[in-house]
C-alpha atoms as a PDB file:
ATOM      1  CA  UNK A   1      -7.552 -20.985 -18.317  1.00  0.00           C
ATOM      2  CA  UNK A   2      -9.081 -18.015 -16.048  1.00  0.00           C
ATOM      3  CA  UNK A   3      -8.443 -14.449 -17.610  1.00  0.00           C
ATOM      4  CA  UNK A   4      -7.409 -11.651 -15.614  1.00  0.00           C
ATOM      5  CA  UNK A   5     -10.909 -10.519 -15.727  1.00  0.00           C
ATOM      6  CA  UNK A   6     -12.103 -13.495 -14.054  1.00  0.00           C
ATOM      7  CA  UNK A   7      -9.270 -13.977 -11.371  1.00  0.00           C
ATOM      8  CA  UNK A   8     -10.375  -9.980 -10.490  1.00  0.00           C
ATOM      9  CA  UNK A   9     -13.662 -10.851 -10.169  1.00  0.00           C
ATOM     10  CA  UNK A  10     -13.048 -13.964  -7.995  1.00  0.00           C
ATOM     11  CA  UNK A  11     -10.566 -11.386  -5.452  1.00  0.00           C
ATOM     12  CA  UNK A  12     -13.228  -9.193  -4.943  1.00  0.00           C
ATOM     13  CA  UNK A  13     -15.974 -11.247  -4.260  1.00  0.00           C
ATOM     14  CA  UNK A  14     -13.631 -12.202  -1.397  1.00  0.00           C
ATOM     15  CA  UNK A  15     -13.084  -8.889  -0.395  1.00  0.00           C
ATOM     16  CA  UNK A  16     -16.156  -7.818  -0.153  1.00  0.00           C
ATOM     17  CA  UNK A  17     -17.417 -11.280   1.751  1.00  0.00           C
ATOM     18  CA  UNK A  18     -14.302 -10.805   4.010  1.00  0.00           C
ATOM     19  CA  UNK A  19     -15.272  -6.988   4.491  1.00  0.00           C
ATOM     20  CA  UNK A  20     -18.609  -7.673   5.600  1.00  0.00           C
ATOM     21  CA  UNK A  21     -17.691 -10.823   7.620  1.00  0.00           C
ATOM     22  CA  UNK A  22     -15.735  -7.889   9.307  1.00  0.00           C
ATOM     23  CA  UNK A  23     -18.898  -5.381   9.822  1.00  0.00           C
ATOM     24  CA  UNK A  24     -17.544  -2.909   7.174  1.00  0.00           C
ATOM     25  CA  UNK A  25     -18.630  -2.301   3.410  1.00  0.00           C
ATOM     26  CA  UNK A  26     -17.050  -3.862   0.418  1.00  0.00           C
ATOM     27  CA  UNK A  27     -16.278  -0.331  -0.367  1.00  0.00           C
ATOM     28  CA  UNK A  28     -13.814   0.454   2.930  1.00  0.00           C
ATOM     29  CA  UNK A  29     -10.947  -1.734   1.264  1.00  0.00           C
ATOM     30  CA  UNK A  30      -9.105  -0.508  -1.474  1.00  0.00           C
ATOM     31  CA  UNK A  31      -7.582  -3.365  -4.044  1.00  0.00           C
ATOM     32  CA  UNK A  32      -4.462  -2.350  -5.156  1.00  0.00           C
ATOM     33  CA  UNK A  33      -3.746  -4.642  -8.513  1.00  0.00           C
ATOM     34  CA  UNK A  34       0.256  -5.469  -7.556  1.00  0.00           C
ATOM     35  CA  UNK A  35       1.549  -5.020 -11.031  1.00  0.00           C
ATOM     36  CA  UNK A  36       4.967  -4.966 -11.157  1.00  0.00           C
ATOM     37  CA  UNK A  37       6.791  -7.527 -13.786  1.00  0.00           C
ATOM     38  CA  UNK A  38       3.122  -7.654 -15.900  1.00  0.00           C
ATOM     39  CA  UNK A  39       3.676  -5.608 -19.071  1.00  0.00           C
ATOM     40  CA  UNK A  40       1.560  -3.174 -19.450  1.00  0.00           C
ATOM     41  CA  UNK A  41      -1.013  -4.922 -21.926  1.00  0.00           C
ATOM     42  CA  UNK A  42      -2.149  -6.906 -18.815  1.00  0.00           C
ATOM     43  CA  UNK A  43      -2.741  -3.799 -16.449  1.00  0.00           C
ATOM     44  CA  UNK A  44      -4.641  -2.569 -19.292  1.00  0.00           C
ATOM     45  CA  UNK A  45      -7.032  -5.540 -19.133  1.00  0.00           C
ATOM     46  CA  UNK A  46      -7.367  -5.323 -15.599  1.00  0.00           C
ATOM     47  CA  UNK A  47      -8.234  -1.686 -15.788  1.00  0.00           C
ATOM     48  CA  UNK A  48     -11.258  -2.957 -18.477  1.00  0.00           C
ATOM     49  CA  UNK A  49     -11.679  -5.628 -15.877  1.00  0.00           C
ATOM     50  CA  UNK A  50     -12.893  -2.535 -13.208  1.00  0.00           C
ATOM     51  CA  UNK A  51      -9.127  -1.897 -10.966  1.00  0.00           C
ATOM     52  CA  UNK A  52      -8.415   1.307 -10.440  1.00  0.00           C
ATOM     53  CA  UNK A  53      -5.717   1.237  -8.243  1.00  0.00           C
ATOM     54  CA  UNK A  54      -1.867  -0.481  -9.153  1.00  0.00           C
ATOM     55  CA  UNK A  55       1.377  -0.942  -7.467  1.00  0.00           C
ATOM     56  CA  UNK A  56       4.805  -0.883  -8.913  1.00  0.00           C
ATOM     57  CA  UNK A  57       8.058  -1.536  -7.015  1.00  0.00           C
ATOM     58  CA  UNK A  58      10.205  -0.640  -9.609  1.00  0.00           C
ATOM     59  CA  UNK A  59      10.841   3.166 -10.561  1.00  0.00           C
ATOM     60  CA  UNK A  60      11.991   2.785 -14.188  1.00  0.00           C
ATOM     61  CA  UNK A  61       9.433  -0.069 -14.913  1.00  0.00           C
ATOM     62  CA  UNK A  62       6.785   2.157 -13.491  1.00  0.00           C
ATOM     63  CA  UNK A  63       7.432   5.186 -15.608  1.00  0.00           C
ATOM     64  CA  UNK A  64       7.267   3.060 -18.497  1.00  0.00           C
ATOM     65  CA  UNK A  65       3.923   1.529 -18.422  1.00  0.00           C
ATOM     66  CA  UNK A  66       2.496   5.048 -17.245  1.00  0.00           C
ATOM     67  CA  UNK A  67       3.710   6.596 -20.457  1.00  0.00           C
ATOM     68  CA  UNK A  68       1.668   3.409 -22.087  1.00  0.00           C
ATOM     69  CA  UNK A  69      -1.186   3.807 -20.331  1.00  0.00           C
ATOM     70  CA  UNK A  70      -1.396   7.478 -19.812  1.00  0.00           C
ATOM     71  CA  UNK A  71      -4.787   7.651 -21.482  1.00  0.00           C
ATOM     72  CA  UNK A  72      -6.308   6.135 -18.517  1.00  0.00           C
ATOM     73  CA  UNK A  73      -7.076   7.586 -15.142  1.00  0.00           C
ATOM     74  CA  UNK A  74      -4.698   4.857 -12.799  1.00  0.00           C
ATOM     75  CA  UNK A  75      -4.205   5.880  -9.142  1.00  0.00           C
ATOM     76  CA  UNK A  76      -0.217   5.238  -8.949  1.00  0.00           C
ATOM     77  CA  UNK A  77       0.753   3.388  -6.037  1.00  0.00           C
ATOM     78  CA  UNK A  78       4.882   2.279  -5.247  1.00  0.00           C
ATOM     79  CA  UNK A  79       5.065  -0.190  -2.952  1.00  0.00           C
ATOM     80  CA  UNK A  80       8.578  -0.887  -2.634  1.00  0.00           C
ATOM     81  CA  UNK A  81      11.767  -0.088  -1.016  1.00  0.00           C
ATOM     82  CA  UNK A  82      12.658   3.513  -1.855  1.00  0.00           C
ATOM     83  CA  UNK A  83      16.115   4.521  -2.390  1.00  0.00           C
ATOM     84  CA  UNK A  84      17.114   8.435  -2.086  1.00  0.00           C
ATOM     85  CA  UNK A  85      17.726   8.526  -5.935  1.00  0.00           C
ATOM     86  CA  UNK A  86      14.599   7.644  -7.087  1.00  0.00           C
ATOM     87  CA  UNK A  87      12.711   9.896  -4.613  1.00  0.00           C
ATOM     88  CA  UNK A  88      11.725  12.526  -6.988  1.00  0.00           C
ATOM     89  CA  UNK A  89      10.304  10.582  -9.946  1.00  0.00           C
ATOM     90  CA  UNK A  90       8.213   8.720  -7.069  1.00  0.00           C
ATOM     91  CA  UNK A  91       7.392  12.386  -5.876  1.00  0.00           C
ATOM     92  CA  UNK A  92       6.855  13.123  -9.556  1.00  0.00           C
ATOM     93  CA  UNK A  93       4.924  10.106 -10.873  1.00  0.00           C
ATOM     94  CA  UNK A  94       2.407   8.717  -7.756  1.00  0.00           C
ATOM     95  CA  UNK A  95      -0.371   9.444  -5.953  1.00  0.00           C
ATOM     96  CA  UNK A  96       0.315   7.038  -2.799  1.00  0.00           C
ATOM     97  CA  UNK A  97       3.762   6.003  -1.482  1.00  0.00           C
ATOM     98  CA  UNK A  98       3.571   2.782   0.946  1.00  0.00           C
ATOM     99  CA  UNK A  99       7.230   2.245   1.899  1.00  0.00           C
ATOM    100  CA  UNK A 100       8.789   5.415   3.702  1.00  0.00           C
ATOM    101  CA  UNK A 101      10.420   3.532   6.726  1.00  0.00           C
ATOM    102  CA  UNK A 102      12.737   6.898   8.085  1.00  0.00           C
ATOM    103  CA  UNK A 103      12.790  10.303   8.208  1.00  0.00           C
ATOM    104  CA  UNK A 104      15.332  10.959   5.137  1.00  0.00           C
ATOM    105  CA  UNK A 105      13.322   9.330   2.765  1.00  0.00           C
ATOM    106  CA  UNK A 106      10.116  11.385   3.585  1.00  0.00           C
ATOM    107  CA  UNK A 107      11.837  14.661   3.502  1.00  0.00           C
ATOM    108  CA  UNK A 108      13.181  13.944   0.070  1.00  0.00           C
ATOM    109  CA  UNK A 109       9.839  12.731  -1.235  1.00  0.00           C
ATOM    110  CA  UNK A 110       8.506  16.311   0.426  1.00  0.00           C
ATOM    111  CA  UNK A 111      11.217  17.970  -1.242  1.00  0.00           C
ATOM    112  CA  UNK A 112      10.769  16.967  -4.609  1.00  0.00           C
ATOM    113  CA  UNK A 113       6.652  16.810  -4.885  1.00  0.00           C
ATOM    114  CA  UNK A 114       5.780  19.549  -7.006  1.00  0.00           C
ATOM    115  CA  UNK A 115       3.276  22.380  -5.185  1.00  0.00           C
ATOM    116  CA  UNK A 116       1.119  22.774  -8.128  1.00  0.00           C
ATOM    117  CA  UNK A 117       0.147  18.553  -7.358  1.00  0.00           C
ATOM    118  CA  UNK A 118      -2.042  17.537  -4.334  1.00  0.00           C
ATOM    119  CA  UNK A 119      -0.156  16.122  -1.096  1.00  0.00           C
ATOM    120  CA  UNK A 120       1.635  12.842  -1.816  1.00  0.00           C
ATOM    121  CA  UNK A 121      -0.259   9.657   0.335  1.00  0.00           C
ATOM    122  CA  UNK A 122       2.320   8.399   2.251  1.00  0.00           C
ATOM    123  CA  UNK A 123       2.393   4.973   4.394  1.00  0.00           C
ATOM    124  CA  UNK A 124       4.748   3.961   6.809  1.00  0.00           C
ATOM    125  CA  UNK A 125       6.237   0.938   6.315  1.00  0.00           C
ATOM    126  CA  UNK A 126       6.736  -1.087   9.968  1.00  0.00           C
ATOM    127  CA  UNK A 127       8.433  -4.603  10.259  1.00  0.00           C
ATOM    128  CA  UNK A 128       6.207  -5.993  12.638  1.00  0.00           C
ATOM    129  CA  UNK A 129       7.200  -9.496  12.657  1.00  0.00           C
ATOM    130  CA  UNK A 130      11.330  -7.961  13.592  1.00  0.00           C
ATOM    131  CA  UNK A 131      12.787  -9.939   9.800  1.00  0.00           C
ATOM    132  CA  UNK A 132      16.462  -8.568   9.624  1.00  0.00           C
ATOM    133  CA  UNK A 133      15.355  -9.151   5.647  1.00  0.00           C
ATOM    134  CA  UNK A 134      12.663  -6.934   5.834  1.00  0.00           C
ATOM    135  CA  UNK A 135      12.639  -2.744   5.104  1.00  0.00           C
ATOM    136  CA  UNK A 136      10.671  -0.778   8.030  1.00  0.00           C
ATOM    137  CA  UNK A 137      11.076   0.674  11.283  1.00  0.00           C
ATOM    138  CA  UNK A 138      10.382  -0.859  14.441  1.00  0.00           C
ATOM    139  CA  UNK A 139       7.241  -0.554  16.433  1.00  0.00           C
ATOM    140  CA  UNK A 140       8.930   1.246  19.056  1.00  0.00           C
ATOM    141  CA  UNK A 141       9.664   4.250  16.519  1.00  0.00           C
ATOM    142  CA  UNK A 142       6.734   4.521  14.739  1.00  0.00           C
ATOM    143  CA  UNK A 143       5.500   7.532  17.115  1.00  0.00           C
ATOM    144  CA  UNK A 144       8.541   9.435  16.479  1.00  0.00           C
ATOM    145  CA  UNK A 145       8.833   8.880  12.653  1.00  0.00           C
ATOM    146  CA  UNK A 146       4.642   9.529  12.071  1.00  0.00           C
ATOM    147  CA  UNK A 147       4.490  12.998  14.013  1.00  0.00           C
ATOM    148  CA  UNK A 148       7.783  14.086  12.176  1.00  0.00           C
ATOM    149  CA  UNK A 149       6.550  12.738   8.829  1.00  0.00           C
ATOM    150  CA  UNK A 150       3.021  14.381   9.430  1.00  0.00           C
ATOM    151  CA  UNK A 151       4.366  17.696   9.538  1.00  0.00           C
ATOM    152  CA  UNK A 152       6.635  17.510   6.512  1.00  0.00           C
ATOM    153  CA  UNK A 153       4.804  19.756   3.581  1.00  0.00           C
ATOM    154  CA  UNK A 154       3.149  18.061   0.509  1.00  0.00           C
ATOM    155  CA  UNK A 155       3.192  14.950   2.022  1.00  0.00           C
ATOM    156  CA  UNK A 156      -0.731  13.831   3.843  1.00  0.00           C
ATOM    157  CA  UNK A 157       0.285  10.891   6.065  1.00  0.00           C
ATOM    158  CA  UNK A 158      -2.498   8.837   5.850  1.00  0.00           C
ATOM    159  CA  UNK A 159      -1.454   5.093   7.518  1.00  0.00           C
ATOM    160  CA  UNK A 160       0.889   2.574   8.010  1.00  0.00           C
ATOM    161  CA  UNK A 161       2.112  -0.740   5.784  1.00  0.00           C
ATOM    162  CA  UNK A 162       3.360  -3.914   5.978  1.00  0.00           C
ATOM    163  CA  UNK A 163       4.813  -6.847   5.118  1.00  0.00           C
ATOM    164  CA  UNK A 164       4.830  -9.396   8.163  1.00  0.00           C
ATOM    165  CA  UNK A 165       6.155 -12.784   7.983  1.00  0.00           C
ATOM    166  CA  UNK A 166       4.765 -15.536   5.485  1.00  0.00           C
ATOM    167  CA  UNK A 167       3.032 -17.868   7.839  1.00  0.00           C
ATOM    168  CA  UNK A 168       0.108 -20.644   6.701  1.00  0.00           C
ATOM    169  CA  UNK A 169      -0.712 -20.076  10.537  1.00  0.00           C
ATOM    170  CA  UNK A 170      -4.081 -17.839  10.905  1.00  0.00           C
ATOM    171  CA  UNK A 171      -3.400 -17.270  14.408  1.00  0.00           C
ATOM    172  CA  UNK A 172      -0.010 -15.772  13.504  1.00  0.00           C
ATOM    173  CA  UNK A 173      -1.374 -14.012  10.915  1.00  0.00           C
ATOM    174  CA  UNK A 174      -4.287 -12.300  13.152  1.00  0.00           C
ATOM    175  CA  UNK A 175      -1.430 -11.188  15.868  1.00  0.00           C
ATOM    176  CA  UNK A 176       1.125  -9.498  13.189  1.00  0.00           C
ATOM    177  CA  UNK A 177      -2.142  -7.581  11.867  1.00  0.00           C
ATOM    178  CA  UNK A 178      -3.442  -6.567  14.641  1.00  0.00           C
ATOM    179  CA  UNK A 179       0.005  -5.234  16.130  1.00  0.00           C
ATOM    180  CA  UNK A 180      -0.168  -2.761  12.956  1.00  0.00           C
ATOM    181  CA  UNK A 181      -3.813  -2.065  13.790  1.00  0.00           C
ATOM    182  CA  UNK A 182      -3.048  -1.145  17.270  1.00  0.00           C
ATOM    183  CA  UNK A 183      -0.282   0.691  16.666  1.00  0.00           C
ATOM    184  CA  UNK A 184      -2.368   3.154  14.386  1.00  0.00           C
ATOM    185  CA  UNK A 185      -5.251   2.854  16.896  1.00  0.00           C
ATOM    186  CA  UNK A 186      -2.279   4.293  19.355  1.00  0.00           C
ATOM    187  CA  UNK A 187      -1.123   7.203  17.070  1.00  0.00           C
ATOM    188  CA  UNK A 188      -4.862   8.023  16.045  1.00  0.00           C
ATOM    189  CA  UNK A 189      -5.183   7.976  20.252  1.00  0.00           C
ATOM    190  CA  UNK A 190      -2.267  10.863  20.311  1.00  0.00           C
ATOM    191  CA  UNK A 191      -3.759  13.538  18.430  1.00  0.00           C
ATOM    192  CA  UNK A 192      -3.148  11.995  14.214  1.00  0.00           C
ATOM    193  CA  UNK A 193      -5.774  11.326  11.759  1.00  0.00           C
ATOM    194  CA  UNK A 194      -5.007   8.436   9.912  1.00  0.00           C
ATOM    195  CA  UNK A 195      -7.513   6.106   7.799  1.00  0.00           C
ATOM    196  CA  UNK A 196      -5.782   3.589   5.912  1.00  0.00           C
ATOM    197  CA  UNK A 197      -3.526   0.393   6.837  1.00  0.00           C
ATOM    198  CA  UNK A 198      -2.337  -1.190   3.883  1.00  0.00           C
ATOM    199  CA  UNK A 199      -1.413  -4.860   5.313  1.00  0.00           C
ATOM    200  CA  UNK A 200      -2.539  -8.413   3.481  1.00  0.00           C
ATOM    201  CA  UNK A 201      -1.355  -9.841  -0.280  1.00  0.00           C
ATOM    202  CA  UNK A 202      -2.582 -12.825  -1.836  1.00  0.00           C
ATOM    203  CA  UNK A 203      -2.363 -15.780   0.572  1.00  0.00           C
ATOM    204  CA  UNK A 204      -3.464 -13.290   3.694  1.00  0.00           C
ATOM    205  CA  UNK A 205      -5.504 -10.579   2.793  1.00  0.00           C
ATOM    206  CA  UNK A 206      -8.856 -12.287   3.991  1.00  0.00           C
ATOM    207  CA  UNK A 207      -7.194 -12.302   7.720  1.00  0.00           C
ATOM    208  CA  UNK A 208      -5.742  -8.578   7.300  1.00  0.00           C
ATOM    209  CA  UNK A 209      -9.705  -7.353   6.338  1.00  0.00           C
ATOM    210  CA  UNK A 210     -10.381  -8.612   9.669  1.00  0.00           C
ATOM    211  CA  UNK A 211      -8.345  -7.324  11.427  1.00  0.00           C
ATOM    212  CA  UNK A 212      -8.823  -3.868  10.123  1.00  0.00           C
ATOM    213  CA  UNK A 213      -6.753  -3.413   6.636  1.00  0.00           C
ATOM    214  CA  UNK A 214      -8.375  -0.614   3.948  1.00  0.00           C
ATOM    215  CA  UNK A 215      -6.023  -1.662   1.429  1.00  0.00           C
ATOM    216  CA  UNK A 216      -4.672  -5.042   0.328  1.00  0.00           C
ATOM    217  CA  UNK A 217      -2.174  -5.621  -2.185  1.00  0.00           C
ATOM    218  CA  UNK A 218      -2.390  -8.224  -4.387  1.00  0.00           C
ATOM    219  CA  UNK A 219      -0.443  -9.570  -7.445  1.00  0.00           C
ATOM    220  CA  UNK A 220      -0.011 -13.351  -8.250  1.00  0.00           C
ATOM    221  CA  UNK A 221      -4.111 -13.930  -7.475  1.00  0.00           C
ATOM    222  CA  UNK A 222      -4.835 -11.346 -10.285  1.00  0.00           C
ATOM    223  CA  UNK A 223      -1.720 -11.315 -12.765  1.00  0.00           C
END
């Protein structure tokens, strides 16, 4: 059997063949280690393994393995849909937040990040591929949300996220992608800064380095 340690190595020779198939270095994509439901004896071991960066969808599960693994420098990332009670240990406990998808949400994570910290990385979340299922605003509103959100203290609003529709077709994959590229290209176009689009997981995130992602989130390839 493959260790974790393996598996990581495998993912990011990909990236990096994927990154330069796409004219960028290895080093523009960020590999955020999707750890949620590994205990945190296996984030551990892909920390050893060189992963820096880990994602969490689950407040209470998050906290837990932090307190475990406080003696090493992890970059914090939640990744999943954020409900108004668990705003301030988010606020509290990470350095990147990739699911605000409305105006409420953001204002509470402003709220409750403590000044003495540096700005909270925020993402918005957009459901590109229109799922009722899915969390994140639509296309149309991203404008709106990102100018409000970007003005919000304590909060840097660096990108946008998502999670478009499974799909073993490439072409399909390309066209949800680069609707979430564009639409950053667009807000970058009216006067905003942002650098990172955190789109592709495991069984896409070749097709999302092409089409511009800096950070891909991936779980079952590692875990």
């Amino acid at each position: 059997m493959t260790t974790i340690a393996q598996r990581s190595q495998v993912i990011l020779t990909q990236i990096a063949d994927a990154a330069r198939g796409a004219e960028k270095l290895p080093s523009a994509v960020t590999l955020v280690a999707v750890s949620k439901m590994h205990p945190s004896t296996m984030v551990r071991e892909a920390y050893v393994a060189g992963l820096r960066d880990f994602g969490e969808n689950y407040v209470q599960e998050a906290l837990e393995k932090q307190i475990a693994l406080a003696d090493l420098p992890i970059v914090w990332h939640f990744i999943g849909p954020i409900q108004s009670n668990k705003t301030k240990p988010i606020a509290e406990n990470f350095a990147w937040v990739h699911g605000v998808d409305r105006l409420k949400i953001a204002q509470r994570l402003a709220d409750a990040r403590l000044e003495n910290f540096p700005p909270l990385n925020v993402c918005l979340q957009v459901n590109i591929s229109g799922e009722s299922s899915k969390s994140g605003c639509a296309p149309e509103e991203v404008a709106s949300l990102a100018k409000t959100v970007g003005g919000l203290p304590r909060l840097e609003l660096r990108g946008l996220m998502a999670i478009p529709e499974p799909t073993t077709d490439v072409t399909l994959q390309h066209q949800q992608f680069r609707m979430l590229h564009d639409l950053m290209g667009a807000l970058n176009a009216d006067e905003l800064t942002l650098d990172t689009l955190s789109m592709g997981m495991s069984h896409d995130f070749s097709t999302a380095i092409m089409e511009g992602a800096t950070m891909v989130r991936i779980g079952t390839a590692i875990f």
